[in-house]
C-alpha atoms as a PDB file:
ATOM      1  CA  UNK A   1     -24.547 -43.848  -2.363  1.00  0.00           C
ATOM      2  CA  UNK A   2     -27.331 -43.317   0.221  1.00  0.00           C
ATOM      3  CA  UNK A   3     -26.980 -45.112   3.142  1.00  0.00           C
ATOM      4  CA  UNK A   4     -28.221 -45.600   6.840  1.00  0.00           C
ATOM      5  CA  UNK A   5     -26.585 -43.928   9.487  1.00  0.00           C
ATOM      6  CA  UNK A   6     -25.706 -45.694  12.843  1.00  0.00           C
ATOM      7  CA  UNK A   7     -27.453 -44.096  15.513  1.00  0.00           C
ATOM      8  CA  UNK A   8     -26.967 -43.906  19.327  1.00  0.00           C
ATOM      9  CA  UNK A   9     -30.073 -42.265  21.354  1.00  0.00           C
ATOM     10  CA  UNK A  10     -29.548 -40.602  24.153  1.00  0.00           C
ATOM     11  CA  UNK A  11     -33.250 -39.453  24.871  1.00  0.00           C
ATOM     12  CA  UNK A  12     -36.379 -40.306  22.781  1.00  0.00           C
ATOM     13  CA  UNK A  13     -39.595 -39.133  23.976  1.00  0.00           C
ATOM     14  CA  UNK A  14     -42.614 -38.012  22.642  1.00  0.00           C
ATOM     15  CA  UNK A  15     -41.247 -34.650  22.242  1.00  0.00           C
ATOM     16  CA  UNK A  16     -37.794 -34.534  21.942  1.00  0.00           C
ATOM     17  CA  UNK A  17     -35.029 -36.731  20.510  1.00  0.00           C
ATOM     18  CA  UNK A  18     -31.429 -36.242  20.916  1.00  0.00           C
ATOM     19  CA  UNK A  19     -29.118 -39.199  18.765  1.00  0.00           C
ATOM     20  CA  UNK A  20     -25.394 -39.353  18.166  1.00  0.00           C
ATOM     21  CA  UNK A  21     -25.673 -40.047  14.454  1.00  0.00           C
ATOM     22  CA  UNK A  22     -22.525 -41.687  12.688  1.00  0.00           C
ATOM     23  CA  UNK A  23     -22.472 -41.407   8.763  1.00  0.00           C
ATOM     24  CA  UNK A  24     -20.061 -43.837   6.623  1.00  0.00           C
ATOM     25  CA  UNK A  25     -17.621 -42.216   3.841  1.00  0.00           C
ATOM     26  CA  UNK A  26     -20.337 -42.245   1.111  1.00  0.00           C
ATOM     27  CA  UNK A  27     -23.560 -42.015   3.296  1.00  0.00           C
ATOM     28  CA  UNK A  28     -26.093 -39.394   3.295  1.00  0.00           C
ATOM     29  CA  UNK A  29     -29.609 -39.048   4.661  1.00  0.00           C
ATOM     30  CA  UNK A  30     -32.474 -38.691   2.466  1.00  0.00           C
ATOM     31  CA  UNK A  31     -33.998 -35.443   1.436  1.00  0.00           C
ATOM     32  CA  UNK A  32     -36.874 -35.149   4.038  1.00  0.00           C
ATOM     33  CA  UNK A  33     -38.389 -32.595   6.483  1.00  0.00           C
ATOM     34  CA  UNK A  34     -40.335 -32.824   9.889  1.00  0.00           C
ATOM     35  CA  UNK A  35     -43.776 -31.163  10.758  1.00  0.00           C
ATOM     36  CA  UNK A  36     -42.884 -30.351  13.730  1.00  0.00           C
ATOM     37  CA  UNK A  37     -39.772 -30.882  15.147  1.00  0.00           C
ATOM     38  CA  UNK A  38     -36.723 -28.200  14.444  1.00  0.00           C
ATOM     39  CA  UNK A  39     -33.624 -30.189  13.968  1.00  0.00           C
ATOM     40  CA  UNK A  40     -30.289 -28.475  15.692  1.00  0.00           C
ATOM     41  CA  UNK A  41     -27.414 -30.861  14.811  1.00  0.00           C
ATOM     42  CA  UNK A  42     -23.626 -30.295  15.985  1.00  0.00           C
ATOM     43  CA  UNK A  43     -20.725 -32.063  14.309  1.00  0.00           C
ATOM     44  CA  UNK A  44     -19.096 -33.784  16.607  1.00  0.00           C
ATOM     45  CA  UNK A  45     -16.428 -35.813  14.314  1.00  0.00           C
ATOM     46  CA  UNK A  46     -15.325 -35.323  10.492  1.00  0.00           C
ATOM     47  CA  UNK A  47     -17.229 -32.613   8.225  1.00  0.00           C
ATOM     48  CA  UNK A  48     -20.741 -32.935   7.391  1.00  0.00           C
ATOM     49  CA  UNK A  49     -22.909 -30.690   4.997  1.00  0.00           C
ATOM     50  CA  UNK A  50     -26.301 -30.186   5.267  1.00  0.00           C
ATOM     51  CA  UNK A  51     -28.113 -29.100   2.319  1.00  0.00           C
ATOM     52  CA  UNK A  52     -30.969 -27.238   2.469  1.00  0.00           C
ATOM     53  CA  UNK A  53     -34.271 -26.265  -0.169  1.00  0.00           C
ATOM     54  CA  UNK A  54     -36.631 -23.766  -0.699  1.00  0.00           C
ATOM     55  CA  UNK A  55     -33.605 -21.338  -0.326  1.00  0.00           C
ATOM     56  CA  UNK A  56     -31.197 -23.252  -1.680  1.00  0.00           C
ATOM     57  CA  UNK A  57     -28.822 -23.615   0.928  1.00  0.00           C
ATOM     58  CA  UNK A  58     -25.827 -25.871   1.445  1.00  0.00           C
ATOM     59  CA  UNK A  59     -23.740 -25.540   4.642  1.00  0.00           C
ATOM     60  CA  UNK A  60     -21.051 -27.235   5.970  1.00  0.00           C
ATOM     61  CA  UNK A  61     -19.994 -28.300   9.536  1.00  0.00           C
ATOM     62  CA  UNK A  62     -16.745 -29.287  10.807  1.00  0.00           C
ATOM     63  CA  UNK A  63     -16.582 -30.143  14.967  1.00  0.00           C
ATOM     64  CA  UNK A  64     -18.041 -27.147  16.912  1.00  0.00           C
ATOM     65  CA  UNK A  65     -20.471 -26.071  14.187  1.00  0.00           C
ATOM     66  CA  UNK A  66     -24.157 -25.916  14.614  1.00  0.00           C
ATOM     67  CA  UNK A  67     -27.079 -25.518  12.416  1.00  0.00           C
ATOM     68  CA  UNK A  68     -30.791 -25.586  12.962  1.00  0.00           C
ATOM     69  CA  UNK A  69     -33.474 -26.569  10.329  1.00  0.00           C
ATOM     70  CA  UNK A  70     -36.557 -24.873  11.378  1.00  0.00           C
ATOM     71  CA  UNK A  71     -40.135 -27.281  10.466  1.00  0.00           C
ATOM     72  CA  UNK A  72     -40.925 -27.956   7.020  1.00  0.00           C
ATOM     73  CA  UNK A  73     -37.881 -27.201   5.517  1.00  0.00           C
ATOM     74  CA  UNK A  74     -36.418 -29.805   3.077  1.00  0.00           C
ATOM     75  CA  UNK A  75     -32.987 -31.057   4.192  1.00  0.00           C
ATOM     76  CA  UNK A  76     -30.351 -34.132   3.761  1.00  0.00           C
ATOM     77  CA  UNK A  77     -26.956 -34.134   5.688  1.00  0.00           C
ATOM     78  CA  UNK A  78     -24.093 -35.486   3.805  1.00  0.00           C
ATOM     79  CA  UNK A  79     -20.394 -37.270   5.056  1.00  0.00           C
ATOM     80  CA  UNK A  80     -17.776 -35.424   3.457  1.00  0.00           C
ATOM     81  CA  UNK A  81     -15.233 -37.560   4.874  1.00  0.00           C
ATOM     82  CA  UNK A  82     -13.112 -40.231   3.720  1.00  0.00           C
ATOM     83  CA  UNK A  83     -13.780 -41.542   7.387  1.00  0.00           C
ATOM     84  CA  UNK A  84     -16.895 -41.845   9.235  1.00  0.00           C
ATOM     85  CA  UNK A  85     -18.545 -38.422  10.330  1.00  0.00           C
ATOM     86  CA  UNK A  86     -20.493 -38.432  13.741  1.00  0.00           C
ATOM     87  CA  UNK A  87     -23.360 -35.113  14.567  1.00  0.00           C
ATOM     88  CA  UNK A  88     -25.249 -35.056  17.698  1.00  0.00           C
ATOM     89  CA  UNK A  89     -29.164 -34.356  16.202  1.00  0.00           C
ATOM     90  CA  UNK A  90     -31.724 -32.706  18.743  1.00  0.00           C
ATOM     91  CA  UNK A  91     -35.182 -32.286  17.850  1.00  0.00           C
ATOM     92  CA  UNK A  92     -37.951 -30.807  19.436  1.00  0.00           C
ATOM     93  CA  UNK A  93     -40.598 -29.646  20.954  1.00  0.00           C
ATOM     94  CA  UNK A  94     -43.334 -31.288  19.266  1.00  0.00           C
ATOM     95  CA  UNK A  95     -44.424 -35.028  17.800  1.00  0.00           C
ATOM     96  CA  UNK A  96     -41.636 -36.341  15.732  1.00  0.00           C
ATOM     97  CA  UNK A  97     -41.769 -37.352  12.072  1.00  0.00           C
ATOM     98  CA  UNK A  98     -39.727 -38.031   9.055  1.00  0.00           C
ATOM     99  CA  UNK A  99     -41.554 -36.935   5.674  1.00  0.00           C
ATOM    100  CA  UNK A 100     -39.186 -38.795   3.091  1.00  0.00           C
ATOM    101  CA  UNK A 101     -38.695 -36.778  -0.101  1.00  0.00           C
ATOM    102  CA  UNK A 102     -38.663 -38.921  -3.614  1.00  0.00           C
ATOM    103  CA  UNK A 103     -35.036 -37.809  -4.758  1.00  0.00           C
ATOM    104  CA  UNK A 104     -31.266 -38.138  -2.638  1.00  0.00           C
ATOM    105  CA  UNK A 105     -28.546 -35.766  -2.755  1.00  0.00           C
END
């Protein structure tokens, strides 16, 4: 079931946010890209995956793992958990946005 995410920000300014982002068992973020802001997210707690479009891409992240989702590239991140998953997200350089895709995971 989609969900929110709790969120705890650590720096938001115009050009770069970094957020310790908690996901419920169940919760996933919708599909969605940025303009232009990459996205570099490290799992901090549990497993995540983050699934990827345009390749088709699915990869998954247990504590220590990093990914980065250049601009324009569809995404979601999912909990695999049982338990609540926590990723710190940092994104940057450039004006932040969240273009929300019509589907979920």
């Amino acid at each position: 079931m989609p969900g929110q995410s709790k969120e705890e920000a650590i720096i938001i300014t115009p050009e770069v946010r970094v957020r310790i982002l908690t996901l419920e068992k169940d919760n996933v973020i919708k599909w969605h890209y940025h303009t232009n802001v990459t996205d570099n997210t490290f799992c901090l707690e549990g497993k995540i995956e983050v699934r990827l479009q345009e390749p088709e891409e699915s990869l998954t992240l247990s504590p220590g793992d990093h990914c980065e989702v250049k601009p324009h590239r569809i995404h979601t991140v999912i909990n695999l958990n049982e338990t609540p998953s926590k990723y710190l997200l940092v994104q940057g350089v450039g004006e932040y946005d969240f273009v929300e895709m019509g589907k979920n995971p």
